[in-house]
Protein backbone atom coordinates (compact mmCIF):
# COMPACT_ATOMS: atom_id res chain seq x y z
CA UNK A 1 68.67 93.35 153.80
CA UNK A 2 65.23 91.49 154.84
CA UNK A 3 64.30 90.74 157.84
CA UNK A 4 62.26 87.46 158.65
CA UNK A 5 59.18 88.21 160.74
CA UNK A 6 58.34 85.29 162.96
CA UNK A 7 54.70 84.54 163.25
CA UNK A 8 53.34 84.82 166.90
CA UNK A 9 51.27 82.28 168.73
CA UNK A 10 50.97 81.54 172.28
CA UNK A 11 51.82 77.64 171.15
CA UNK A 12 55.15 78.88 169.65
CA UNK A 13 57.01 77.32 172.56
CA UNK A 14 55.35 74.09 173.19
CA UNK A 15 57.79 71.85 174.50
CA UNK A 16 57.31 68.30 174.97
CA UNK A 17 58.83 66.05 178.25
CA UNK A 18 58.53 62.59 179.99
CA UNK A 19 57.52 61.80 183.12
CA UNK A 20 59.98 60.45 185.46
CA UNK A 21 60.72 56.82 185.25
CA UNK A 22 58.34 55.96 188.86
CA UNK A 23 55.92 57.66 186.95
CA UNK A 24 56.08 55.46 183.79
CA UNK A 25 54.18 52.21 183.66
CA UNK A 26 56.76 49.09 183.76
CA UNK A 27 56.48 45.44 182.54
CA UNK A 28 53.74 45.69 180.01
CA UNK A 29 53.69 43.12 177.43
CA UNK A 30 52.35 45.29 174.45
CA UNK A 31 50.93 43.78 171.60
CA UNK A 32 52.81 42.84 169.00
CA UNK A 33 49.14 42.20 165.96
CA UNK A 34 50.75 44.30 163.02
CA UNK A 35 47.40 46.63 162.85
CA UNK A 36 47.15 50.67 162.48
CA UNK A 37 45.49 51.68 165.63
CA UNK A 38 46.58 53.03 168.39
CA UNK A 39 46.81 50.28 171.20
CA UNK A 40 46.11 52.64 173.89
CA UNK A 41 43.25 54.72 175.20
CA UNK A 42 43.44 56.95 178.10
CA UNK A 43 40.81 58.68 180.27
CA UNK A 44 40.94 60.82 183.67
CA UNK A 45 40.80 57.69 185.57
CA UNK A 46 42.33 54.67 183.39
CA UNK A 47 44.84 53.60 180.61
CA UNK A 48 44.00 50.72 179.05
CA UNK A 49 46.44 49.18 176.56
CA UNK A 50 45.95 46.58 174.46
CA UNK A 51 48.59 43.40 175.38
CA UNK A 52 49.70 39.67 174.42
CA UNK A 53 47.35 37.23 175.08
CA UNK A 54 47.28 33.65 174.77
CA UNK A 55 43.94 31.79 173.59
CA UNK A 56 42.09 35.36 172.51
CA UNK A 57 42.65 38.52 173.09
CA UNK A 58 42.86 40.97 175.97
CA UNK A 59 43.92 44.60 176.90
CA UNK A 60 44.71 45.73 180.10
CA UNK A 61 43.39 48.62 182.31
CA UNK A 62 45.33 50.26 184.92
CA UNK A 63 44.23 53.18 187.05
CA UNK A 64 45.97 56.17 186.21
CA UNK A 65 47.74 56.75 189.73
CA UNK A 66 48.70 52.75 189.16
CA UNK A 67 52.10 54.03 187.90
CA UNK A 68 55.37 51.49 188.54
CA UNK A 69 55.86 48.07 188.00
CA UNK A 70 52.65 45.88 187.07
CA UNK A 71 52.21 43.07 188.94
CA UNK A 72 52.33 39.93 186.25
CA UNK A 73 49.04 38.95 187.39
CA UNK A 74 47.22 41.84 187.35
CA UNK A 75 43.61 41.42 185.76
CA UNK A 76 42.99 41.24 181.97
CA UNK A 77 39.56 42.34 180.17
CA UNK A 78 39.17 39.20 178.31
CA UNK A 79 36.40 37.77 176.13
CA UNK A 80 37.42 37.78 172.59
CA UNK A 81 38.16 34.78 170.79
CA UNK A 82 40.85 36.58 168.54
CA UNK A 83 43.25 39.45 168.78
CA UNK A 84 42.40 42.59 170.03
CA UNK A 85 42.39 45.65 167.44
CA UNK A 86 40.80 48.75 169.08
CA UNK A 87 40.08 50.05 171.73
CA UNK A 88 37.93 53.33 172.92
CA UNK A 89 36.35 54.78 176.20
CA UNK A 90 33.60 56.23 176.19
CA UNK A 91 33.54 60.36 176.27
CA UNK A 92 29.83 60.52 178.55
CA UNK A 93 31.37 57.68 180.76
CA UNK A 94 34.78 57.01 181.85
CA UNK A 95 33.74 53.73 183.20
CA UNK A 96 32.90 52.58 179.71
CA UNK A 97 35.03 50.72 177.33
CA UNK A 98 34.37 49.63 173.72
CA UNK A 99 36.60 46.78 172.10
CA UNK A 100 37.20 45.53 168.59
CA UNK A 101 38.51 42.28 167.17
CA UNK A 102 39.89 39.88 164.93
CA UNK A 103 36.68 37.51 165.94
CA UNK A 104 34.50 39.86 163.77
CA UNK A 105 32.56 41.60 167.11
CA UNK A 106 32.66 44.50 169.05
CA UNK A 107 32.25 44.37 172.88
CA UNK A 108 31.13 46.93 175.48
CA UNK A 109 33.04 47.14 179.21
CA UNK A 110 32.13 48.42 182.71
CA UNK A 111 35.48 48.66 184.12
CA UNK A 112 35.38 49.03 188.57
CA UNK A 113 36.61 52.27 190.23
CA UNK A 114 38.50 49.40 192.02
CA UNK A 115 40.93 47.00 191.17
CA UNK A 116 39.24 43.66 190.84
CA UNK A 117 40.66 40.65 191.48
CA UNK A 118 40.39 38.27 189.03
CA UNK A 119 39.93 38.93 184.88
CA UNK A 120 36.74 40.80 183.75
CA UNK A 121 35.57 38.31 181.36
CA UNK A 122 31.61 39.14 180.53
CA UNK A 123 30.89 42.21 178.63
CA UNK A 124 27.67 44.42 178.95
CA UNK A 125 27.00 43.98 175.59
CA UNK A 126 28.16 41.82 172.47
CA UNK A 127 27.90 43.71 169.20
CA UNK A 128 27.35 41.43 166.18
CA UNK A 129 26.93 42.72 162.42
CA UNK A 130 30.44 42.43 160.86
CA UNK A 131 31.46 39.34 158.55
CA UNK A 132 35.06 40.08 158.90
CA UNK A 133 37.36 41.50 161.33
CA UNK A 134 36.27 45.11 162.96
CA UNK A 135 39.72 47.22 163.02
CA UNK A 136 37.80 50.64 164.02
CA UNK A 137 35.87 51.65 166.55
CA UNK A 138 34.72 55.67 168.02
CA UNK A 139 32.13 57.13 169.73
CA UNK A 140 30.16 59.71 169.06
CA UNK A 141 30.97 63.16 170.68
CA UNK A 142 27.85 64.20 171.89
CA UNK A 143 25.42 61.51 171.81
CA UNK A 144 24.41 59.01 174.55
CA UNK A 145 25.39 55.20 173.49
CA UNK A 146 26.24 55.78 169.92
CA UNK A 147 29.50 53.37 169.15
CA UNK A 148 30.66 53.27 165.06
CA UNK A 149 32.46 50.25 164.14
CA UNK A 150 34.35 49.61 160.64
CA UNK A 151 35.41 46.35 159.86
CA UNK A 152 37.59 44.35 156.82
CA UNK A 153 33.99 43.69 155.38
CA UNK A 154 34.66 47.77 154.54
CA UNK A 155 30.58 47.98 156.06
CA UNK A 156 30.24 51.15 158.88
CA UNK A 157 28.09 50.56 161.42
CA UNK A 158 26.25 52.61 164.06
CA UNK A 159 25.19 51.11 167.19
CA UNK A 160 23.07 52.14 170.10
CA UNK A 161 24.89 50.60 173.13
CA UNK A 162 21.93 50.99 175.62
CA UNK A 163 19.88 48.72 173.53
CA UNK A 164 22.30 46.66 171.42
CA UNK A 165 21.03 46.95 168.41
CA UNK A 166 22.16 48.70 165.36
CA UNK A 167 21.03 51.72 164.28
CA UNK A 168 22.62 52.38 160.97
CA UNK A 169 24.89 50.19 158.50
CA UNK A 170 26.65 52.29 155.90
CA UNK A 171 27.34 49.40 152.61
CA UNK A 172 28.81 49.95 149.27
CA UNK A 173 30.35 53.40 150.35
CA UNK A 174 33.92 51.70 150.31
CA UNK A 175 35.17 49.56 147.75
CA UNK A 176 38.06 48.76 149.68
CA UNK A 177 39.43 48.19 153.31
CA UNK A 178 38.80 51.50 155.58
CA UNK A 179 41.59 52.81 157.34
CA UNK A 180 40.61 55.30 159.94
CA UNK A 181 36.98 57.09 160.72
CA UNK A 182 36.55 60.44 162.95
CA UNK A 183 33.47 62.54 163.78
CA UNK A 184 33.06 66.34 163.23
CA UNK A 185 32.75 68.58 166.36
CA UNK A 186 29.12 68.18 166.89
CA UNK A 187 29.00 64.51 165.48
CA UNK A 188 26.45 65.28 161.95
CA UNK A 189 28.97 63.89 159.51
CA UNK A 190 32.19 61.68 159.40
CA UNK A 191 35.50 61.52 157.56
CA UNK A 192 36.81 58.13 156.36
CA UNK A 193 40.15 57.54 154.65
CA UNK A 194 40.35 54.13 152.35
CA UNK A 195 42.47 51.78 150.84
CA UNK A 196 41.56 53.06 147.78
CA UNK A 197 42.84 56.39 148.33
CA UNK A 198 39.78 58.68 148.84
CA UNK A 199 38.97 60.84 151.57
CA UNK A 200 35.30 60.67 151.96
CA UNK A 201 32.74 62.82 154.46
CA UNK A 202 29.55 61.12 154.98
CA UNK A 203 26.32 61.90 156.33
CA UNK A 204 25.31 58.93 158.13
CA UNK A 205 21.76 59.62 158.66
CA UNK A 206 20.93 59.93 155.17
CA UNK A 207 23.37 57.62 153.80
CA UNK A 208 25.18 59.81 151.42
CA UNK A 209 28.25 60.44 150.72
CA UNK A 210 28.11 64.50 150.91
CA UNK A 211 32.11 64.50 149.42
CA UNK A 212 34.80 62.87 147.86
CA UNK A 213 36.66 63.98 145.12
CA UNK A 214 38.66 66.99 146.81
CA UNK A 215 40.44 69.23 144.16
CA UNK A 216 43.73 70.51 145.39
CA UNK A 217 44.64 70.72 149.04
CA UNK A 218 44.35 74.32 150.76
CA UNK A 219 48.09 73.45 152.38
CA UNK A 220 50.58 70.30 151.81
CA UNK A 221 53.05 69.39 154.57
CA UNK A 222 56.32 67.18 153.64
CA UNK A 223 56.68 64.83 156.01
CA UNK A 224 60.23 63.85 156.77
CA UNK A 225 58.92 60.67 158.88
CA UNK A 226 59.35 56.87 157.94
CA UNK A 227 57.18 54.51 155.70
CA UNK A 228 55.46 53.60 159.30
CA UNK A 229 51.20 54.49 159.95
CA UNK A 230 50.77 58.30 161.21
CA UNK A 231 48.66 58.69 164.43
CA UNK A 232 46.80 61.77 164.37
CA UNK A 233 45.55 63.38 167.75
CA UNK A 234 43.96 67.07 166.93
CA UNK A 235 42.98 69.64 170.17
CA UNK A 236 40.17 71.62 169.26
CA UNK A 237 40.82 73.89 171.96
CA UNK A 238 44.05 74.91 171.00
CA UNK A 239 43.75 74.10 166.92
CA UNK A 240 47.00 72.05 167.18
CA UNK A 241 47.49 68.49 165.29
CA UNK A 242 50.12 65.88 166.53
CA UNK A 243 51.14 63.25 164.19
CA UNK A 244 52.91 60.15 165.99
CA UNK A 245 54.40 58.21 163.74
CA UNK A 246 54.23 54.34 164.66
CA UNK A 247 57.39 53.02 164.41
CA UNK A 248 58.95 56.34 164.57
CA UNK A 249 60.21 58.01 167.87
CA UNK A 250 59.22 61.47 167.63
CA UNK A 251 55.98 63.39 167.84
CA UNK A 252 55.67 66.74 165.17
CA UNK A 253 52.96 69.22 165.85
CA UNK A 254 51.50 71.91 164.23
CA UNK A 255 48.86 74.17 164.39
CA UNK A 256 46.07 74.82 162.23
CA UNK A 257 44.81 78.88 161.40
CA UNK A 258 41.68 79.88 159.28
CA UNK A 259 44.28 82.07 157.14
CA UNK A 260 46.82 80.80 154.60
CA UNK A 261 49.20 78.91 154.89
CA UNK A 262 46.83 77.29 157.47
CA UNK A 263 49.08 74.54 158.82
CA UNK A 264 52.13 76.05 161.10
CA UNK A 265 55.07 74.15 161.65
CA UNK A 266 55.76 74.59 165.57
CA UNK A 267 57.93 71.88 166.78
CA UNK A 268 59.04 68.17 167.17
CA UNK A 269 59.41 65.94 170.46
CA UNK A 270 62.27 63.20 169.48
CA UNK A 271 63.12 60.59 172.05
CA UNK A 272 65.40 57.80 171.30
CA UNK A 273 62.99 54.52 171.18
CA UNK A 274 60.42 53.89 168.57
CA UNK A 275 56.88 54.15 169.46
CA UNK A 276 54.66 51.05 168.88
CA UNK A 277 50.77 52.91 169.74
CA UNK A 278 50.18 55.98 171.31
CA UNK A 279 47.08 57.23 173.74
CA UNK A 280 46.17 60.94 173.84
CA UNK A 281 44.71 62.27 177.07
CA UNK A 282 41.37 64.37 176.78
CA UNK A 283 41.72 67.88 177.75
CA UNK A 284 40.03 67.68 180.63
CA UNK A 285 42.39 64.99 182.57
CA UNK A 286 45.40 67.89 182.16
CA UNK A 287 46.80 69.22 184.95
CA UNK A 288 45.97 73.01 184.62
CA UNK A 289 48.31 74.24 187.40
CA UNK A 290 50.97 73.32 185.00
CA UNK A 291 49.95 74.79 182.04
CA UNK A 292 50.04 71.37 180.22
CA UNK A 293 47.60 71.33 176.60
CA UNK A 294 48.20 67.66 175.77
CA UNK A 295 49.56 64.26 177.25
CA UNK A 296 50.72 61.66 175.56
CA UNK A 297 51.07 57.76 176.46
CA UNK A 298 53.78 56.48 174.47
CA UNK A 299 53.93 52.55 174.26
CA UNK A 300 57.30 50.87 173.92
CA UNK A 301 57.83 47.00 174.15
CA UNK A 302 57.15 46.56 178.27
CA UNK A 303 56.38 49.64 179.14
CA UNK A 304 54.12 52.88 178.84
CA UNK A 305 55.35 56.33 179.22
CA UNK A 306 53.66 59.87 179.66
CA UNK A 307 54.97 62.63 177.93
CA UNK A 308 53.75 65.97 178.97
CA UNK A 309 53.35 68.61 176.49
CA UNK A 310 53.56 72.51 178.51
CA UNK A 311 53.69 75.86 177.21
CA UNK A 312 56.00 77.73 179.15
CA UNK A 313 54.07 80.35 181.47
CA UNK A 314 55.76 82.83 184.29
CA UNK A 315 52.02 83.21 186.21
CA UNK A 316 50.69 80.68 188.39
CA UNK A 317 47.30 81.92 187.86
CA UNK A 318 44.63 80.26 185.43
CA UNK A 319 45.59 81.06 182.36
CA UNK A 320 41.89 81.44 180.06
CA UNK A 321 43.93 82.09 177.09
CA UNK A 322 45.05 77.84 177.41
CA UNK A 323 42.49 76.49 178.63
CA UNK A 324 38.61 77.63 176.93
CA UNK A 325 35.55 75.23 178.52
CA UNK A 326 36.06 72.02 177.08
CA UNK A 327 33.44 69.31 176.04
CA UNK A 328 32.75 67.67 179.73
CA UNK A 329 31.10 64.12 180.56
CA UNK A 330 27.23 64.81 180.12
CA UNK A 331 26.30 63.99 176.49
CA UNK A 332 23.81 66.63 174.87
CA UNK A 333 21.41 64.24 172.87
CA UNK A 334 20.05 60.63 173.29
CA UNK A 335 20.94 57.93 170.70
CA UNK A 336 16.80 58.74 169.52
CA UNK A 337 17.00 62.43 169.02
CA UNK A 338 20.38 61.92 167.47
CA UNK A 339 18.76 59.41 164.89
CA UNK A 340 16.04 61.38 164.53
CA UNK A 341 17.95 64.45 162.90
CA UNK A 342 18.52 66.60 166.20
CA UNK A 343 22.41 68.08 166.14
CA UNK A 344 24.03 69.58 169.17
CA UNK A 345 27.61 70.91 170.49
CA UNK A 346 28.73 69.09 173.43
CA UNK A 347 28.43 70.16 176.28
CA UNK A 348 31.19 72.35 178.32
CA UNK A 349 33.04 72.27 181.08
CA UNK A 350 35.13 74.51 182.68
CA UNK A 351 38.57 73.62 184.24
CA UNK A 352 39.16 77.00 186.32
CA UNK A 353 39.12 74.81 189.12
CA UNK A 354 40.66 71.76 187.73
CA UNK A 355 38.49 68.66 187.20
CA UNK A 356 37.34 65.80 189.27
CA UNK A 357 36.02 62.54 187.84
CA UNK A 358 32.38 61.68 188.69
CA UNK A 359 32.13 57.96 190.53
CA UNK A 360 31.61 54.76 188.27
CA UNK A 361 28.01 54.91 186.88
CA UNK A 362 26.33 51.93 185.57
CA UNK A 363 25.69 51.50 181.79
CA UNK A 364 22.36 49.24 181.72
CA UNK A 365 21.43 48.00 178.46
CA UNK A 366 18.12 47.34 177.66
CA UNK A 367 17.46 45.08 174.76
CA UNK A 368 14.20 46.00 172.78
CA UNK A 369 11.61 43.40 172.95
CA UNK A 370 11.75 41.45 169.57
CA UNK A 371 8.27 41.22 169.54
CA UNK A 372 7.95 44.96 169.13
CA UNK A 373 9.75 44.42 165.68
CA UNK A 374 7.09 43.52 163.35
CA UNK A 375 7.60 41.22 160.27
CA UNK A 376 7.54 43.15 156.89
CA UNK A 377 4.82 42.73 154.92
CA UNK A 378 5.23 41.07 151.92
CA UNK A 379 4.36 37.63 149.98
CA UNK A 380 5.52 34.60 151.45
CA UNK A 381 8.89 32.99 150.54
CA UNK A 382 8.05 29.48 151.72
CA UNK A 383 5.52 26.92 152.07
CA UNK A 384 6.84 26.06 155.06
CA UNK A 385 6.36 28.94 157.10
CA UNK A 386 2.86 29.84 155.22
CA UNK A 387 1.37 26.74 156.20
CA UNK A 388 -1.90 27.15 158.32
CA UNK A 389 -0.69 23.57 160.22
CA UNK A 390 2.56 24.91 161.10
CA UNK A 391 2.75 24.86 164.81
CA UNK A 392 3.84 28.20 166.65
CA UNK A 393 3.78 29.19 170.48
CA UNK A 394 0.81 31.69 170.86
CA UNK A 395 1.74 35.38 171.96
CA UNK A 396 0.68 34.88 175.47
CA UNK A 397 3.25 31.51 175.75
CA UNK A 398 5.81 33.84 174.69
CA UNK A 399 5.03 36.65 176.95
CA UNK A 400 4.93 34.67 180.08
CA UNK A 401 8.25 33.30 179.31
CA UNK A 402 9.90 36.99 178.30
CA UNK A 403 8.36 37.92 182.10
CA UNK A 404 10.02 34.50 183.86
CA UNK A 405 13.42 35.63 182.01
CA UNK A 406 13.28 39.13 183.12
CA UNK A 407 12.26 38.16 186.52
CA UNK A 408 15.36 35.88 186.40
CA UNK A 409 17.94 38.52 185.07
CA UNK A 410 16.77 41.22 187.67
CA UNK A 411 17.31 38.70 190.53
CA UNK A 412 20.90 37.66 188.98
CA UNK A 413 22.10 41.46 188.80
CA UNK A 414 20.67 42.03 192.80
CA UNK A 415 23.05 39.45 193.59
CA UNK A 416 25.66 40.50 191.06
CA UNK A 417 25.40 43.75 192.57
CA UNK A 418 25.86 42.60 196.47
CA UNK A 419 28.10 40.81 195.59
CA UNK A 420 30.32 43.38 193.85
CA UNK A 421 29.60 46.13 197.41
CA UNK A 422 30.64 42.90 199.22
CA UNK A 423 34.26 42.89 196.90
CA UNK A 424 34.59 46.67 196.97
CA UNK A 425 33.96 46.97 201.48
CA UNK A 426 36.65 43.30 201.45
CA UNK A 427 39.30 46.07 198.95
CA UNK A 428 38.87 48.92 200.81
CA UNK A 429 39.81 47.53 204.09
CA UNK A 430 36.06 47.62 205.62
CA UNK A 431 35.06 44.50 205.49
C-alpha cells in the first residue's frame, strides 16, 4: 500500500475571509463598461473604483478607513469625455493616480490626504498619443514617472509623467488588440498577451521583441472556472498567483516553485456573489500583526468588500519567514537613467515594524520647452513654409512670452496652493 506524501509549504494553509459588513464599502454604483480590467486599485491610503457616470467618465476614491455607507454625493475624479477603463496608482507615490479611457487619453491625478469637497476635475497632466481607446495602463516598478499605456490602436506607449511627453511608442509589435501588459521585477522587459494569441516579452528600449513563439509550457493548469476574463494578482514575496475570475465568485491560488511541477495547487476562496473587478493590496498596506500575505477588494454591484487572505500562525511575534523587505515608496532610477539603459531592483522596505504612509507629496510636471526640440534636418516639404517672405515671430518674441506664461502659472499655483491650506485648516476643524 502507498502512501501519498503531501508537499510542505508554509502557504499550505492559506485561508481566505471577509471583512465584516461595517468594514465593507456600501452604495457604490460600479461600473457596468463590459471591459477586462480590473475596476479597482488600492493603495495604503485609498481605493479608488471605477463607477457610473453620466456625461463622461469618473471613478471614485475613498480613503481606506472611509469604510460604511458612501454618502451619494461624495466627490468624483472626473475629466474624461468617455468611459473610464483603467485605473493605476502610482507605486513611488500613493497620492498619484493614472486613468485610461474610451476618449483615446490617459490622465494623471493628485488625489488630497483630505476629503475634498467638491469633484476633482483638472488633472496634472493630459497624456495624448493614442488614436483609439487606451484599455491599459501600469507603471513602472522602479522608475520615477514612467506610465505605459496600450490602447485599441494595439500602439504601447511609454510616458514620462514629470514632463508629459512620451518617451517611447512601441508600433507594429501587435497585429491585433492587446489584452493585458506587466513589467518584470526590475522593470527591463515586458510581457504582453494579444488578441492574436501570442505571448510576447519585449524590450522596450530597443524595440525588439526578445520572444514569442514559446514551445511547450513548463506546467499546464485546468481551470475549472467560467468563460469570464481571469484577473491575475502574483506576490513576489511569497511566489503565490491568484486568479479572480470576473464574473466568477471565487478566488484559486497557487504557488509557483523553481522545481517541477512548478505551479502548486493550494486552495480556493468561494463566496456566493459573482465578482465584477477586483483590487489587490500591495504588500506593504498588510497588517503584519495578523499574519495576512494578500488583501483583496472584491467589487459587487453597490458595494466593495475586503477579503483578507492569513496564514494561520500560533506566535504573535514577527514572523521573517512571511514577510521578506518588500519594494517600498522611493523609486531607484529617474525616468533619464531608466531611458538611458540603467536597470535597478526596487528599493526595500522592511515591515518589522509595520508601515506608515508618508504625507501627500506633490507631483510637479514640468513640460520641456518646445524650443529645445529642434526641427530635423531635411529638404523642405513645402513652398509655403520655405518661403524667405513668410512671416514668423523672432526667438526673442517667443521667449518673452514663454517668461510672461511661466510668470503667470507660478502665480496661479501660489494661490492654488493657499487656497488648498485654506480648505485643508476649514476640514480639519482649525479654521
Amino acid at each position: 500500500m502507498s502512501r501519498r506524501v503531501v508537499r510542505q509549504s508554509k502557504f499550505r494553509h492559506v485561508f481566505g475571509q471577509p471583512v465584516k459588513a461595517d468594514q465593507m464599502y456600501e452604495d457604490i454604483r460600479v461600473s457596468k463598461v463590459t471591459w477586462d480590467s480590473s475596476f479597482c486599485a488600492v493603495n495604503p491610503k485609498f481605493v479608488a473604483i471605477i463607477v457610473e457616470s453620466g456625461g463622461g467618465g469618473a471613478f471614485m476614491v475613498l480613503p481606506l478607513a472611509k469604510t460604511g455607507r458612501v454618502d451619494k454625493n461624495h466627490p468624483l475624479v472626473t475629466g474624461h469625455t468617455a468611459p473610464v477603463l483603467d485605473i493605476d496608482w502610482c507605486p513611488h507615490n500613493d497620492n498619484v493616480i493614472a486613468s485610461a479611457s474610451e476618449d483615446t487619453t490617459v490622465m494623471v491625478w493628485q488625489i488630497p490626504d483630505y476629503v475634498p469637497m467638491r469633484n476633482i476635475t483638472e488633472p496634472i497632466v493630459t497624456l495624448e498619443g493614442h488614436s483609439k481607446r487606451v484599455g491599459i495602463i501600469t507603471w513602472h516598478p522602479t522608475a520615477r514617472n514612467v506610465l505605459l499605456s496600450a490602447g485599441g490602436d494595439n500602439l504601447l506607449i511609454l510616458w514620462n509623467v514629470g514632463t508629459g511627453e512620451m518617451l517611447l511608442t512601441l508600433d507594429d509589435m501587435h497585429g491585433d488588440l492587446i489584452y493585458n501588459v506587466g513589467w518584470n521585477r526590475t522593470g527591463s522587459l515586458l510581457v504582453t498577451t494579444c488578441k492574436d494569441k501570442h505571448v510576447r516579452i519585449i524590450d522596450p528600449r530597443k524595440q525588439q521583441v526578445v520572444a514569442k513563439n514559446f514551445e511547450e509550457p513548463i506546467a499546464l493548469q485546468e481551470m475549472d472556472t467560467s468563460n469570464g476574463v481571469l484577473l491575475p494578482f502574483y506576490d513576489p514575496d511569497s511566489s503565490i498567483v491568484y486568479l479572480c475570475g470576473k464574473g466568477d465568485s471565487s478566488i484559486r491560488y497557487f504557488e509557483i516553485t523553481a522545481e517541477a511541477p512548478y505551479v502548486h495547487y493550494l486552495s480556493t476562496y468561494s463566496s456566493k456573489e459573482p465578482q465584477r473587478g477586483m483590487g489587490f493590496m500591495p504588500k506593504r498596506g498588510l497588517d503584519v500583526s495578523k499574519c495576512e500575505i494578500a488583501r483583496f477588494f472584491k467589487l459587487h454591484e453597490r458595494k466593495c468588500e475586503p477579503i483578507v487572505m492569513t496564514v494561520p500562525r500560533k506566535s504573535d511575534l514577527f514572523q521573517d519567514d512571511l514577510y521578506p523587505d518588500t519594494p517600498g515608496p522611493e523609486p531607484a532610477l529617474e525616468a533619464a537613467e531608466w531611458l538611458a539603459g540603467k536597470d535597478a531592483a526596487p528599493i526595500l522596505v522592511s515591515l518589522r515594524d509595520g508601515y506608515t504612509p508618508v504625507k501627500n507629496r506633490e507631483l510637479k510636471v514640468t513640460r520641456k520647452n518646445i524650443l529645445d526640440n529642434k526641427p530635423p534636418v531635411g529638404p523642405c516639404r513645402s513652398h509655403s513654409t520655405c518661403d524667405a517672405n513668410f512671416s514668423r515671430p523672432s526667438l526673442e518674441d517667443l521667449l518673452e512670452e514663454i517668461r510672461s506664461l511661466r510668470h503667470a502659472v507660478q502665480a496661479q499655483e501660489k494661490r492654488i496652493s493657499d487656497l488648498e491650506n485654506k480648505l485643508c485648516k476649514f476640514t480639519n476643524g482649525t479654521a
